[in-house]
N, C-alpha and C. Protein backbone atom coordinates (compact mmCIF):
# COMPACT_ATOMS: atom_id res chain seq x y z
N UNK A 1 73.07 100.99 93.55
CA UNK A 1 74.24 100.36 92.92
C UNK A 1 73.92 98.94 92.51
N UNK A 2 73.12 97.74 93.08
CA UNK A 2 72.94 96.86 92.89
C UNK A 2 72.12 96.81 92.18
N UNK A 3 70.98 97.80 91.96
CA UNK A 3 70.38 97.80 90.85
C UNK A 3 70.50 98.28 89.06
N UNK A 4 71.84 99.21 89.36
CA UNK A 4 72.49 99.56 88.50
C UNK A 4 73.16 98.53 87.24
N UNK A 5 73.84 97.72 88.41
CA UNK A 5 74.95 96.63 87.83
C UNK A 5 74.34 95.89 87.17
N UNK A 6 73.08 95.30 87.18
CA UNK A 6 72.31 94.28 86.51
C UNK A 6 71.91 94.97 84.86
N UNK A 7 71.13 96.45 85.37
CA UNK A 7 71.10 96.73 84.31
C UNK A 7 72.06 97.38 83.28
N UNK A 8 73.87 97.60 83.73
CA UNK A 8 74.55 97.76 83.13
C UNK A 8 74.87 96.40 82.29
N UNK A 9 74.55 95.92 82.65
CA UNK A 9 75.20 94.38 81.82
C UNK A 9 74.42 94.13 80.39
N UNK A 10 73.00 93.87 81.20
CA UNK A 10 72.04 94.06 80.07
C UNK A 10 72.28 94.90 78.96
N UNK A 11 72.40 96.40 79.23
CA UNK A 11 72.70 97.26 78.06
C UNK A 11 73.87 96.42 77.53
N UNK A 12 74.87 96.15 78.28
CA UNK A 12 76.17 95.74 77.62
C UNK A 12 75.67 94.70 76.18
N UNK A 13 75.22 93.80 77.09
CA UNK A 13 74.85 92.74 76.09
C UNK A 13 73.67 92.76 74.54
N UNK A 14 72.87 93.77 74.91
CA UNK A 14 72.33 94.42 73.90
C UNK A 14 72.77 95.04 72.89
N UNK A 15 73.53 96.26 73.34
CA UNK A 15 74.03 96.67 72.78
C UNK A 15 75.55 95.54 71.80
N UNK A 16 76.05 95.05 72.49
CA UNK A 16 77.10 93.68 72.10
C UNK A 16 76.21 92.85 70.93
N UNK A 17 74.98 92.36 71.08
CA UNK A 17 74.21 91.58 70.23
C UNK A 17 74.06 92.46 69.18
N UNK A 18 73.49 93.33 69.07
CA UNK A 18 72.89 94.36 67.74
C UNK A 18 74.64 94.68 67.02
N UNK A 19 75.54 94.87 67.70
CA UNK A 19 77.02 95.37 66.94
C UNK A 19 77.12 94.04 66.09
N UNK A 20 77.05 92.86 67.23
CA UNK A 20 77.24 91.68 66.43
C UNK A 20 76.55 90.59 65.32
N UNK A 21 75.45 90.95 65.43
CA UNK A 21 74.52 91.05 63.88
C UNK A 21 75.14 92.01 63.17
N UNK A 22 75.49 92.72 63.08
CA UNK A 22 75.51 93.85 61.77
C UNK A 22 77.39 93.36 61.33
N UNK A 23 78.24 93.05 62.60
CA UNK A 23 79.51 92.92 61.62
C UNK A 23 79.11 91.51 61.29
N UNK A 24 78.34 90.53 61.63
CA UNK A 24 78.58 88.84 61.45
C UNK A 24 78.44 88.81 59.62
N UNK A 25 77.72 89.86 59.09
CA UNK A 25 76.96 90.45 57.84
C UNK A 25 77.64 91.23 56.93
N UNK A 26 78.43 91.98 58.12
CA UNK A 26 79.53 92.63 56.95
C UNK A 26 81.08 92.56 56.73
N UNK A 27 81.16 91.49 58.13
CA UNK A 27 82.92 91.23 58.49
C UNK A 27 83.87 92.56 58.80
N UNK A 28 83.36 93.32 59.80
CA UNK A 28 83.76 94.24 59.86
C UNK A 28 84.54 94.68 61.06
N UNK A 29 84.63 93.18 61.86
CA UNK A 29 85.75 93.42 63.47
C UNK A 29 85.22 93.12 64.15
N UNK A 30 84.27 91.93 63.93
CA UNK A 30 83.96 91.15 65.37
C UNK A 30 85.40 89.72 65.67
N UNK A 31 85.56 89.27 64.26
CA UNK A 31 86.86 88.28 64.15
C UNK A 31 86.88 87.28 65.68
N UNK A 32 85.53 86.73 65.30
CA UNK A 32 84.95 85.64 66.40
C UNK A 32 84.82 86.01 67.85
N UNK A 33 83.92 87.65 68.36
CA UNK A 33 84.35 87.98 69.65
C UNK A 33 83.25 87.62 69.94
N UNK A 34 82.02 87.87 68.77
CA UNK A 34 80.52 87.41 69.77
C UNK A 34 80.48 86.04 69.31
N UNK A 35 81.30 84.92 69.22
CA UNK A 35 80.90 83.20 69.46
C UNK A 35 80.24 82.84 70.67
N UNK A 36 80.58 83.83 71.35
CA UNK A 36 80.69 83.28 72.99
C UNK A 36 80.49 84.89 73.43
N UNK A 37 79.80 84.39 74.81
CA UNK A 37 79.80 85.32 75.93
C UNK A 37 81.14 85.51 76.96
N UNK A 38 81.86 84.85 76.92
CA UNK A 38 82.59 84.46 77.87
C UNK A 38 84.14 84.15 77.54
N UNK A 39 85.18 84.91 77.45
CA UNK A 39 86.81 84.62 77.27
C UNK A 39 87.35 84.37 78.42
N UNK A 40 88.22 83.38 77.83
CA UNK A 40 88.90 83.05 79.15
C UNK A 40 90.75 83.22 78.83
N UNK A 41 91.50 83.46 78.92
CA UNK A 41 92.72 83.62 78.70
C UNK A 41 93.83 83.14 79.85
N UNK A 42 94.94 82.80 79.72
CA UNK A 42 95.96 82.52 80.45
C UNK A 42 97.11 82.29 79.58
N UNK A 43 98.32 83.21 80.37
CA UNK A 43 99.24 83.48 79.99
C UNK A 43 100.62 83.01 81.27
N UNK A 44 101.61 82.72 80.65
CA UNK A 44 102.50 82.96 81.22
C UNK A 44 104.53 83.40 80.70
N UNK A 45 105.26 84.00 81.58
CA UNK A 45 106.31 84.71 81.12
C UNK A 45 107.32 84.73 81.90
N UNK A 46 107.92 86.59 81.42
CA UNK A 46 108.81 86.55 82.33
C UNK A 46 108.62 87.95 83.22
N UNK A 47 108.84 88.15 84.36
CA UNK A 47 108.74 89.27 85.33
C UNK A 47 110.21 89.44 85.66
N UNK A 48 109.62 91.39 85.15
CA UNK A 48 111.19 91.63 85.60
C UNK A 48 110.49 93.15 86.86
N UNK A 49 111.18 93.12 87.52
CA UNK A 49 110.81 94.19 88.82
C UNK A 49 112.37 93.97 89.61
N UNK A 50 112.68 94.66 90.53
CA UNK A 50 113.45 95.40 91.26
C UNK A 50 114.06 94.43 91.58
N UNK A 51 115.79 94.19 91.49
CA UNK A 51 116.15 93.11 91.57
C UNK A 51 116.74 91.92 90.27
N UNK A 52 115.84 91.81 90.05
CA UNK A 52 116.12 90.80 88.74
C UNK A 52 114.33 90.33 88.46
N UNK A 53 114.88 89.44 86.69
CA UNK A 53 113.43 88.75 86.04
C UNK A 53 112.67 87.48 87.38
N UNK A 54 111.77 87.04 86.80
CA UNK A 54 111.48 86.06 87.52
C UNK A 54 110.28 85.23 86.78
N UNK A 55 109.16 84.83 87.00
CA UNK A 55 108.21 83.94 86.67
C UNK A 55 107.06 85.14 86.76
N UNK A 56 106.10 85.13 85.67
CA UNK A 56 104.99 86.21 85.65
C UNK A 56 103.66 84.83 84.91
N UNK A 57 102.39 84.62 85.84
CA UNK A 57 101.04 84.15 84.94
C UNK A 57 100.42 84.73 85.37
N UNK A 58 99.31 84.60 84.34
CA UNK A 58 98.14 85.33 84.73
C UNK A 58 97.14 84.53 84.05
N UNK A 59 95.73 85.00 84.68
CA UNK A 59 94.48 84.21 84.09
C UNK A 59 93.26 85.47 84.16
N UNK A 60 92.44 85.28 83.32
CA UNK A 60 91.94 86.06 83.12
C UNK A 60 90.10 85.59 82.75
N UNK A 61 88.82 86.71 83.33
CA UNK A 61 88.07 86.10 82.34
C UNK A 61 87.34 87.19 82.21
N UNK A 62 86.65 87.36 80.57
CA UNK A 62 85.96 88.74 80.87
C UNK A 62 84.78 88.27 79.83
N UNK A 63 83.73 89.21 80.32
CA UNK A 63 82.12 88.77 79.53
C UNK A 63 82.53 90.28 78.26
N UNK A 64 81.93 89.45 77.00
CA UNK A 64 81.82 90.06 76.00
C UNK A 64 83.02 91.13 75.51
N UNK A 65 84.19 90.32 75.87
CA UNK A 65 86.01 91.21 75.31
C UNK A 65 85.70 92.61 75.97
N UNK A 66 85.25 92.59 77.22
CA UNK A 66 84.98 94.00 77.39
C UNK A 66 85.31 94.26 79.25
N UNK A 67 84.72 93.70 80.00
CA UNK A 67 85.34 93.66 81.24
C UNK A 67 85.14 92.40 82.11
N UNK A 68 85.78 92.39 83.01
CA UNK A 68 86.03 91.17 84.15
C UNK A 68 87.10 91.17 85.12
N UNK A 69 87.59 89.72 85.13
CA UNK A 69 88.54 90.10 86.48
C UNK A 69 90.04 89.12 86.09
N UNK A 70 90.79 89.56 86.93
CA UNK A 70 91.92 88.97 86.70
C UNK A 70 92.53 88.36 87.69
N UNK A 71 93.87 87.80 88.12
CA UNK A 71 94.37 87.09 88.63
C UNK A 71 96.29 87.48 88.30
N UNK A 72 96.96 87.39 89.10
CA UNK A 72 98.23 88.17 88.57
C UNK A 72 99.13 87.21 89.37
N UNK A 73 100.21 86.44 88.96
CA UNK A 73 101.14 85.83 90.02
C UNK A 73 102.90 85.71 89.22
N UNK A 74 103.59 86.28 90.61
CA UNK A 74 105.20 86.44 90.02
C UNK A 74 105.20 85.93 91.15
N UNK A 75 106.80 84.80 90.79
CA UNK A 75 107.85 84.14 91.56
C UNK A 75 109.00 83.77 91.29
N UNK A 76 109.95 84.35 91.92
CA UNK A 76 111.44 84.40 91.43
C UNK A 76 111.77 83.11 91.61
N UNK A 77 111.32 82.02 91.53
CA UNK A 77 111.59 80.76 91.20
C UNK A 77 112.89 80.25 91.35
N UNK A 78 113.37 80.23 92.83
CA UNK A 78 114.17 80.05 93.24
C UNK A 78 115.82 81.18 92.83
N UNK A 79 115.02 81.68 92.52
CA UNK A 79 116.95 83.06 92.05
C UNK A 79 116.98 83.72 93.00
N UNK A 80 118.04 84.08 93.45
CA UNK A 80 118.83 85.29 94.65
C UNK A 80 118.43 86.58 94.09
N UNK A 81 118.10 86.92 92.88
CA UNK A 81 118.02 88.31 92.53
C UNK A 81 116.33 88.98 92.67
N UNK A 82 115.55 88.78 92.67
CA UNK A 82 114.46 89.60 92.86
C UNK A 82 114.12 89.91 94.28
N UNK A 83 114.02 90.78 94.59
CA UNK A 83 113.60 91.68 95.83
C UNK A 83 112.26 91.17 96.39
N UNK A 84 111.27 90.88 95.82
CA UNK A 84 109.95 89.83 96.08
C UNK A 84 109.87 88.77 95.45
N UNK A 85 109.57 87.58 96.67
CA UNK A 85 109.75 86.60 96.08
C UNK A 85 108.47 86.08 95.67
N UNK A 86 107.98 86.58 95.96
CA UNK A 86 105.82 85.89 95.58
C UNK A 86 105.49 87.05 95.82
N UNK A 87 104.53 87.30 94.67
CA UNK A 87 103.50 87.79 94.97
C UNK A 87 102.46 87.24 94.11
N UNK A 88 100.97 88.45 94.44
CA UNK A 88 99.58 88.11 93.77
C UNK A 88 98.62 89.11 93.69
N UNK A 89 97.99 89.14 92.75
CA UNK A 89 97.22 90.54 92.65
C UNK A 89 95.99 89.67 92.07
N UNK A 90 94.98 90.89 92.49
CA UNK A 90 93.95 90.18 91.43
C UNK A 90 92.75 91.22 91.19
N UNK A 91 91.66 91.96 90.84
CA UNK A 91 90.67 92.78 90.79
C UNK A 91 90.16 93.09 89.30
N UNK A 92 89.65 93.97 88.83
CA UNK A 92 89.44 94.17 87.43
C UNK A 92 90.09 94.24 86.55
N UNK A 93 89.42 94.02 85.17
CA UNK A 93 90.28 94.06 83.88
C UNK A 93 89.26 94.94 82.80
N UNK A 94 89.48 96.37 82.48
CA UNK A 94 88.26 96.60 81.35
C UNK A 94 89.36 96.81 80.43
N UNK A 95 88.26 96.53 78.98
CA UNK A 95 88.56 96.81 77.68
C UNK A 95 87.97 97.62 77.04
N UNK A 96 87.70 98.74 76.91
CA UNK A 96 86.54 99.45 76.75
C UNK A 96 86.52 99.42 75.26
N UNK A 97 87.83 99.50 74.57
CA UNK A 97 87.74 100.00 73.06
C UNK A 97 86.87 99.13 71.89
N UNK A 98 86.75 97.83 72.40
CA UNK A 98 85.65 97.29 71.19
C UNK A 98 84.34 97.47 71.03
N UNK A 99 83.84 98.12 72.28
CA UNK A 99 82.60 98.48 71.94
C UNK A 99 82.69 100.02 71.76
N UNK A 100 83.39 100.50 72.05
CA UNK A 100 83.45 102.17 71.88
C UNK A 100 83.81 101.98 70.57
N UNK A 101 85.11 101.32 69.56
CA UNK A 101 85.00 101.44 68.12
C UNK A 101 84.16 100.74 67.27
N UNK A 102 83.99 99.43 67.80
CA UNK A 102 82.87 98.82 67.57
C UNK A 102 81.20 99.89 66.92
N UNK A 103 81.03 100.91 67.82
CA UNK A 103 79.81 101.65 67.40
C UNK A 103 80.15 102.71 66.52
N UNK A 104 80.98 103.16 66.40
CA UNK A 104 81.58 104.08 65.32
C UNK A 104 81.67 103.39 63.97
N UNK A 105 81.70 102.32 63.90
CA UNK A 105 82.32 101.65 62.90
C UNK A 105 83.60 101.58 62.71
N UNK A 106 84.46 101.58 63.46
CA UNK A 106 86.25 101.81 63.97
C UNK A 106 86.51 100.54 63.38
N UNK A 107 86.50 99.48 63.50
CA UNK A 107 87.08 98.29 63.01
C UNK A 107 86.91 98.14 61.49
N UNK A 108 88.10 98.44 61.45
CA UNK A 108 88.03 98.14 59.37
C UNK A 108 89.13 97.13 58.91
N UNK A 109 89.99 97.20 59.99
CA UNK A 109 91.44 95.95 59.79
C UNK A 109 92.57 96.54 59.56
N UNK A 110 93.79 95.87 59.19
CA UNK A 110 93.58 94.64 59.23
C UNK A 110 93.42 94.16 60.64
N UNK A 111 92.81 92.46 60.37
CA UNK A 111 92.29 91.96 62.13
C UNK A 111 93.21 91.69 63.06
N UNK A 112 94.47 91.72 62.74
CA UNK A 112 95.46 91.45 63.75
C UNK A 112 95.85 93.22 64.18
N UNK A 113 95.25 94.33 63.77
CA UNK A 113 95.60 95.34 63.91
C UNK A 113 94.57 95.74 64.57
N UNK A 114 93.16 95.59 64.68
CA UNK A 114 92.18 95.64 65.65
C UNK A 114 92.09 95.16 66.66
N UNK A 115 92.49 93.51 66.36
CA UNK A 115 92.71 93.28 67.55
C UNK A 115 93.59 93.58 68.68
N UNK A 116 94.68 94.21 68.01
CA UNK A 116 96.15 94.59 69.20
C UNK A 116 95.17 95.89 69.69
N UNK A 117 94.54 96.73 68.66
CA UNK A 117 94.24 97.77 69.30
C UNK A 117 93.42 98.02 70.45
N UNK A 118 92.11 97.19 70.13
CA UNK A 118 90.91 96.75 71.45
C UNK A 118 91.35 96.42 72.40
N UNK A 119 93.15 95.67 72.38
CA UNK A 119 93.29 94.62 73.51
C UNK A 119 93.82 95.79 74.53
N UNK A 120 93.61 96.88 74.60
CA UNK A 120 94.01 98.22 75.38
C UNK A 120 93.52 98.00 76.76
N UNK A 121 93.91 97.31 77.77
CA UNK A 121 93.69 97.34 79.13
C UNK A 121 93.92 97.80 80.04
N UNK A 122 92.70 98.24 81.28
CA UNK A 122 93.09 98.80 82.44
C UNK A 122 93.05 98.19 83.55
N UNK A 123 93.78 97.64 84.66
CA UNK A 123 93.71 96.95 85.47
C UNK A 123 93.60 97.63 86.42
N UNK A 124 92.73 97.36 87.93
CA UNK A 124 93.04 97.80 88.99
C UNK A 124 92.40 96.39 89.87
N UNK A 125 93.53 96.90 91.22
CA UNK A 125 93.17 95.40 91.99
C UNK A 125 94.07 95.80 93.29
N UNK A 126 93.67 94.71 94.43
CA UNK A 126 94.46 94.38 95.71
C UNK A 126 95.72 93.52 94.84
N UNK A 127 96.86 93.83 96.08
CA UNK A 127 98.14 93.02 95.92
C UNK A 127 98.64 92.73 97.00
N UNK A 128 99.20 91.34 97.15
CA UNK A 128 99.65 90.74 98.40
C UNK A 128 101.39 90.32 97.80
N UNK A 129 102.44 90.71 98.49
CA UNK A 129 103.72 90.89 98.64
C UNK A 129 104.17 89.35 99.95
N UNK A 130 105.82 88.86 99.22
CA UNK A 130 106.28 88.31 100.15
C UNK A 130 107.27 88.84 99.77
N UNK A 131 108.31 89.66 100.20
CA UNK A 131 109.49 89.80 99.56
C UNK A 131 110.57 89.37 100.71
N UNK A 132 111.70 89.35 100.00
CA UNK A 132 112.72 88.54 100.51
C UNK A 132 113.54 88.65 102.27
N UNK A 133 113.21 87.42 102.81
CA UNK A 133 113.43 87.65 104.51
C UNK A 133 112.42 87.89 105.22
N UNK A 134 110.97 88.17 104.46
CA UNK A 134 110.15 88.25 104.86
C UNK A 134 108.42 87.21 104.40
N UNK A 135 107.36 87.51 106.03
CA UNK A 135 106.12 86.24 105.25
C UNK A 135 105.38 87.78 104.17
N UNK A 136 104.08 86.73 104.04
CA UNK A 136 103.69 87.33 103.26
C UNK A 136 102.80 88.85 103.75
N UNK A 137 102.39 89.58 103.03
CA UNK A 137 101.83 90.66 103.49
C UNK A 137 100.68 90.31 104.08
N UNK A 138 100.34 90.46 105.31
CA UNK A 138 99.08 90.79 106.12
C UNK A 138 97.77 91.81 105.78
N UNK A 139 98.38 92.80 105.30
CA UNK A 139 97.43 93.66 104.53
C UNK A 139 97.51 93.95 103.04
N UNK A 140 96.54 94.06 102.10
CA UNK A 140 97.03 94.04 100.89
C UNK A 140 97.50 95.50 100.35
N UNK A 141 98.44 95.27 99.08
CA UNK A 141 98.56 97.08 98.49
C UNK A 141 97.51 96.64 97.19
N UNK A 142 97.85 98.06 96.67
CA UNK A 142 96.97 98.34 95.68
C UNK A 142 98.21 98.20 94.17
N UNK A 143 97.33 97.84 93.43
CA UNK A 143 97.66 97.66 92.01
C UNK A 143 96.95 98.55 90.72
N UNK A 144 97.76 99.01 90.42
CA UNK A 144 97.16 99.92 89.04
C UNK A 144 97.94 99.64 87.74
N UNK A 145 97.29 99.03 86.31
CA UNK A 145 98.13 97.94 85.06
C UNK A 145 97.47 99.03 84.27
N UNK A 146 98.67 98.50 83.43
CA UNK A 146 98.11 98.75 81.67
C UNK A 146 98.22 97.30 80.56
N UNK A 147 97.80 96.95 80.16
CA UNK A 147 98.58 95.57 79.32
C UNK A 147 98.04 95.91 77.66
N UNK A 148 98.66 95.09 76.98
CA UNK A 148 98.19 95.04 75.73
C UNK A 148 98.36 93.49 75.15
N UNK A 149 98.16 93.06 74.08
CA UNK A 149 98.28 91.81 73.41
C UNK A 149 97.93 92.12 72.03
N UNK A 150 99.12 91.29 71.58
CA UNK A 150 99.56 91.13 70.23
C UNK A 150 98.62 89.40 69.75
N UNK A 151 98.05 89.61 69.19
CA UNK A 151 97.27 88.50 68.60
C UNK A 151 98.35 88.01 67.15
N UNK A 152 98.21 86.26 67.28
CA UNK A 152 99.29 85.75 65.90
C UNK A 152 98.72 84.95 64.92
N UNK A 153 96.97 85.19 65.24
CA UNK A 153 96.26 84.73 64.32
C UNK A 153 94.81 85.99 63.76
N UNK A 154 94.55 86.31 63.28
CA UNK A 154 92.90 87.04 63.02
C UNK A 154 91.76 87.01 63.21
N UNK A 155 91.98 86.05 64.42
CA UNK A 155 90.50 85.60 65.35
C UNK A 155 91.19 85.68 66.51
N UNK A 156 89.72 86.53 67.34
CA UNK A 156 90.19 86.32 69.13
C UNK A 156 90.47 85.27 69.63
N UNK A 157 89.76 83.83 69.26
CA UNK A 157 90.75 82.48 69.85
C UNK A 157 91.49 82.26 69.02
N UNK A 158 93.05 82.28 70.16
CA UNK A 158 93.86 81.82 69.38
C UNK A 158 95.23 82.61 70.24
N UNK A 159 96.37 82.00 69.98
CA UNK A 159 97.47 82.52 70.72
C UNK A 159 97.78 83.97 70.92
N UNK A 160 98.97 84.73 71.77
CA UNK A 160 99.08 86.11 71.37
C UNK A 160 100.36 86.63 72.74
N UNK A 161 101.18 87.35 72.04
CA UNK A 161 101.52 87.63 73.05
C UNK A 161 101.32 89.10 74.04
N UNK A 162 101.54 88.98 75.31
CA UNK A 162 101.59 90.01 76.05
C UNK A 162 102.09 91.10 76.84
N UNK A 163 101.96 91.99 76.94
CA UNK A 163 103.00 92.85 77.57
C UNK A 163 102.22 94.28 78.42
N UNK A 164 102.54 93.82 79.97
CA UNK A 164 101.89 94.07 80.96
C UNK A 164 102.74 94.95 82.11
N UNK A 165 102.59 96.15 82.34
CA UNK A 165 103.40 97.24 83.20
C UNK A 165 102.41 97.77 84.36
N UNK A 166 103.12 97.57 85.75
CA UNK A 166 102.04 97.53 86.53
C UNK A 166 102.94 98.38 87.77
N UNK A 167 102.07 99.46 88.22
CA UNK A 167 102.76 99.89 89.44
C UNK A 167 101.94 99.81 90.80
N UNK A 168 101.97 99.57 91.36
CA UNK A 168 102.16 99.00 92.59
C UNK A 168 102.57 99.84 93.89
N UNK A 169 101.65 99.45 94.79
CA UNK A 169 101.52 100.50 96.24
C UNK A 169 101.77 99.20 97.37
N UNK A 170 102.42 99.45 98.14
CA UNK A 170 102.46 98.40 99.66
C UNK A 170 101.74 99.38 100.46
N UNK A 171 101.33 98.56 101.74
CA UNK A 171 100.51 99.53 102.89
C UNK A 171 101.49 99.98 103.87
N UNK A 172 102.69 100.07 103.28
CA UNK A 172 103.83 101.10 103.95
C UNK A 172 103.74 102.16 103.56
N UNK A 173 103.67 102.40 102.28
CA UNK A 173 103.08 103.58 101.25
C UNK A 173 102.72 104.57 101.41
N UNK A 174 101.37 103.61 101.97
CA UNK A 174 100.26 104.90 102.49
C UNK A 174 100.54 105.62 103.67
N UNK A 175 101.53 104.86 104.58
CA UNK A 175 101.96 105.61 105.89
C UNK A 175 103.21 106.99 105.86
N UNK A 176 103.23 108.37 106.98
CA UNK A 176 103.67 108.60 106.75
C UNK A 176 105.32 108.34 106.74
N UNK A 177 105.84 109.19 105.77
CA UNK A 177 107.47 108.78 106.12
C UNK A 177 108.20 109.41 104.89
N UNK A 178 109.06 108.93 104.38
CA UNK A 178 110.28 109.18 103.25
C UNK A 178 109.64 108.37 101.81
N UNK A 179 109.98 109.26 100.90
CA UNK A 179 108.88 108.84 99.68
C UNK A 179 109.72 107.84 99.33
N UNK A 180 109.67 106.71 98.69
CA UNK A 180 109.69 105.69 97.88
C UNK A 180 110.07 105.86 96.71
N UNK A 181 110.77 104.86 95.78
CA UNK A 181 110.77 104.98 94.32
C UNK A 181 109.61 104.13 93.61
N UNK A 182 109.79 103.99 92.47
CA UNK A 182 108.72 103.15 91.96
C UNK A 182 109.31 101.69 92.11
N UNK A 183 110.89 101.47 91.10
CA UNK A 183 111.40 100.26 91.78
C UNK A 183 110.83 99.49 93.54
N UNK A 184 111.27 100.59 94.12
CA UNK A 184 111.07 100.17 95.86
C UNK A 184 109.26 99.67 96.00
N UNK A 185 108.92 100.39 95.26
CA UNK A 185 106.87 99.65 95.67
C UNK A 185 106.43 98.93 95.01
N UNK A 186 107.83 97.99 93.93
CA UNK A 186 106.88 97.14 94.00
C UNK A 186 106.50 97.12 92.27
N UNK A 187 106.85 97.73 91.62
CA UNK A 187 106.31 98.04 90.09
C UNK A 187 106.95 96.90 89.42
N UNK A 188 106.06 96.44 88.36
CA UNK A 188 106.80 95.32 87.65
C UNK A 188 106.49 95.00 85.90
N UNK A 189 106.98 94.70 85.42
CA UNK A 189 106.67 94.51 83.50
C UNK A 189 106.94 93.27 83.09
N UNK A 190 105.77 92.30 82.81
CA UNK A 190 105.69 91.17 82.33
C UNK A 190 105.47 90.87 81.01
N UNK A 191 106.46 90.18 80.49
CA UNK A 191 105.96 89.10 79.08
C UNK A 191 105.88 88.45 78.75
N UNK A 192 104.62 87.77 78.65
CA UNK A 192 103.94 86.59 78.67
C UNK A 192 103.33 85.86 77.12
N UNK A 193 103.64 84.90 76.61
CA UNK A 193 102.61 84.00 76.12
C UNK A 193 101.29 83.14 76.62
N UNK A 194 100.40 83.30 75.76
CA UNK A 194 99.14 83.19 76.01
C UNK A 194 98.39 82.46 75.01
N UNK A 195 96.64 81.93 75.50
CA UNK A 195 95.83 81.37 74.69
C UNK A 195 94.96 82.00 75.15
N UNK A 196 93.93 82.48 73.98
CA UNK A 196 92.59 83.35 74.21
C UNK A 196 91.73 82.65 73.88
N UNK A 197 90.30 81.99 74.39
CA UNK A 197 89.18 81.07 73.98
C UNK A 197 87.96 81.45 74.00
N UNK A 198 87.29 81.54 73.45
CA UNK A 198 86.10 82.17 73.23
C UNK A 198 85.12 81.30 73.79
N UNK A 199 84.21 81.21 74.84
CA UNK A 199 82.91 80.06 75.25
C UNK A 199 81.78 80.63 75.08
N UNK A 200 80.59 79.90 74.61
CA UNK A 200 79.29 80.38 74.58
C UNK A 200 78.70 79.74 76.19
N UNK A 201 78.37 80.61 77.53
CA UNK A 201 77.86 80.42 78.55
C UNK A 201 76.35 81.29 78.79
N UNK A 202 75.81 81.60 78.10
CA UNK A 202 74.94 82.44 78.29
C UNK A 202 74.66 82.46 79.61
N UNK A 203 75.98 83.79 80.14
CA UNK A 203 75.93 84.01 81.49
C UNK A 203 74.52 85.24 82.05
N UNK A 204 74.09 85.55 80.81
CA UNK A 204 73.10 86.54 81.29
C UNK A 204 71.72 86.14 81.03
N UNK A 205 71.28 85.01 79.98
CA UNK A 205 70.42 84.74 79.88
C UNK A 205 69.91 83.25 80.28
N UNK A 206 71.19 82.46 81.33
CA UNK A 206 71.30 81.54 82.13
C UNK A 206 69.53 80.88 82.22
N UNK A 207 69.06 81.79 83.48
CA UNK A 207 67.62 81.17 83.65
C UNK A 207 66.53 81.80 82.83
N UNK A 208 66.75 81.67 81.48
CA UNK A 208 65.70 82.19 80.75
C UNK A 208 65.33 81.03 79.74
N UNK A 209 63.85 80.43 79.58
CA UNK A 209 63.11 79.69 79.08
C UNK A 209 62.82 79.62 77.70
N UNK A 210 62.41 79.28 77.09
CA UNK A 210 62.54 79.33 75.70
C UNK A 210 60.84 79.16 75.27
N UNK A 211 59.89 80.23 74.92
CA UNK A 211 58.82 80.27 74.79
C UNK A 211 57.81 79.25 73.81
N UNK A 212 57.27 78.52 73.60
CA UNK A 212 57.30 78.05 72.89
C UNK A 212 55.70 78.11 72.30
């Protein structure tokens, strides 16, 4: 496995370089994704889950618009109505669709229509709960997302908004007993405004020398 992961990246990035020569040439749906190795995004909104809305951010960073990790935080910000008053999630984020249409030649536009489409996300992650009358969770639940983003310009940097549906397991859950609703565990749908930034970190070719 550890030897795997290194060389999954590599392919990633290979394969990412050769897509991105050929659209830089023909403008065909990269719309500034290979500037940079490295996106960073943060958003924030509104969370609505069981109870009432509340406060939803998130931060995000992923190598080559394709996978990484996330960060997830709701707080009913002082209101009587939400059932949890903090929580936090955090674990993976993939995007698989820009390099899967990316090699087909799938990206033809328009770019605000590629881009909503690529921005197809799967989240999975730990989640830590405080809900109301109570501290925070001692053990974490599990988190399983979908999100998408609406881009308001035709380049990946640049604003966008979001819209993020996430259901949610506590480690009561898993015990036996009387089934649960989805409301009751915890499920929640955020919409958020955001900024997407593109950085050049050459996180993979970091300690590599330049031959001369």
């Amino acid at each position: 496995m550890r030897r795997a992961l290194p060389a999954g990246l590599v392919a990633v990035a290979l394969l990412s370089a050769s897509f991105g020569a050929h659209a830089q040439t023909t403008g065909d749906g990269v719309y500034g994704r290979f500037d940079g190795d490295l996106e960073l995004r943060a958003q924030a909104g509104a969370a609505f889950a069981s109870g009432g809305p509340g406060l939803a951010a998130q931060v995000s960073a992923l190598y080559f618009a394709t996978a990484g990790i996330y960060v997830h935080y709701t707080d009913a910000c002082g209101s009587g109505a939400p059932r949890v008053l903090h929580s936090i999630a955090t674990g993976i984020h993939l995007e698989p669709l820009f390099l899967m249409r990316g090699g087909v030649n799938g990206e033809r536009g328009p770019a605000v229509w590629d881009l909503f489409i690529d921005s197809l996300a799967f989240e999975l992650g730990a989640v830590w709960s405080a809900p109301r009358g109570a501290s925070w969770d001692e053990r974490p639940g599990m988190e399983a997302a979908l999100s998408l983003a609406l881009p308001f310009v035709p380049r990946a940097t640049g604003p966008f908004l979001g819209l993020r549906g996430a259901l949610r397991w506590r480690p009561v859950d898993f015990a036996p007993g009387p089934p649960s609703t989805i409301a009751d565990r915890g499920a929640v749908l955020s919409l958020t405004l955001g900024w997407r930034q593109i950085l050049r970190t050459h996180l993979i070719d970091a300690g590599d020398r330049v031959v001369r």
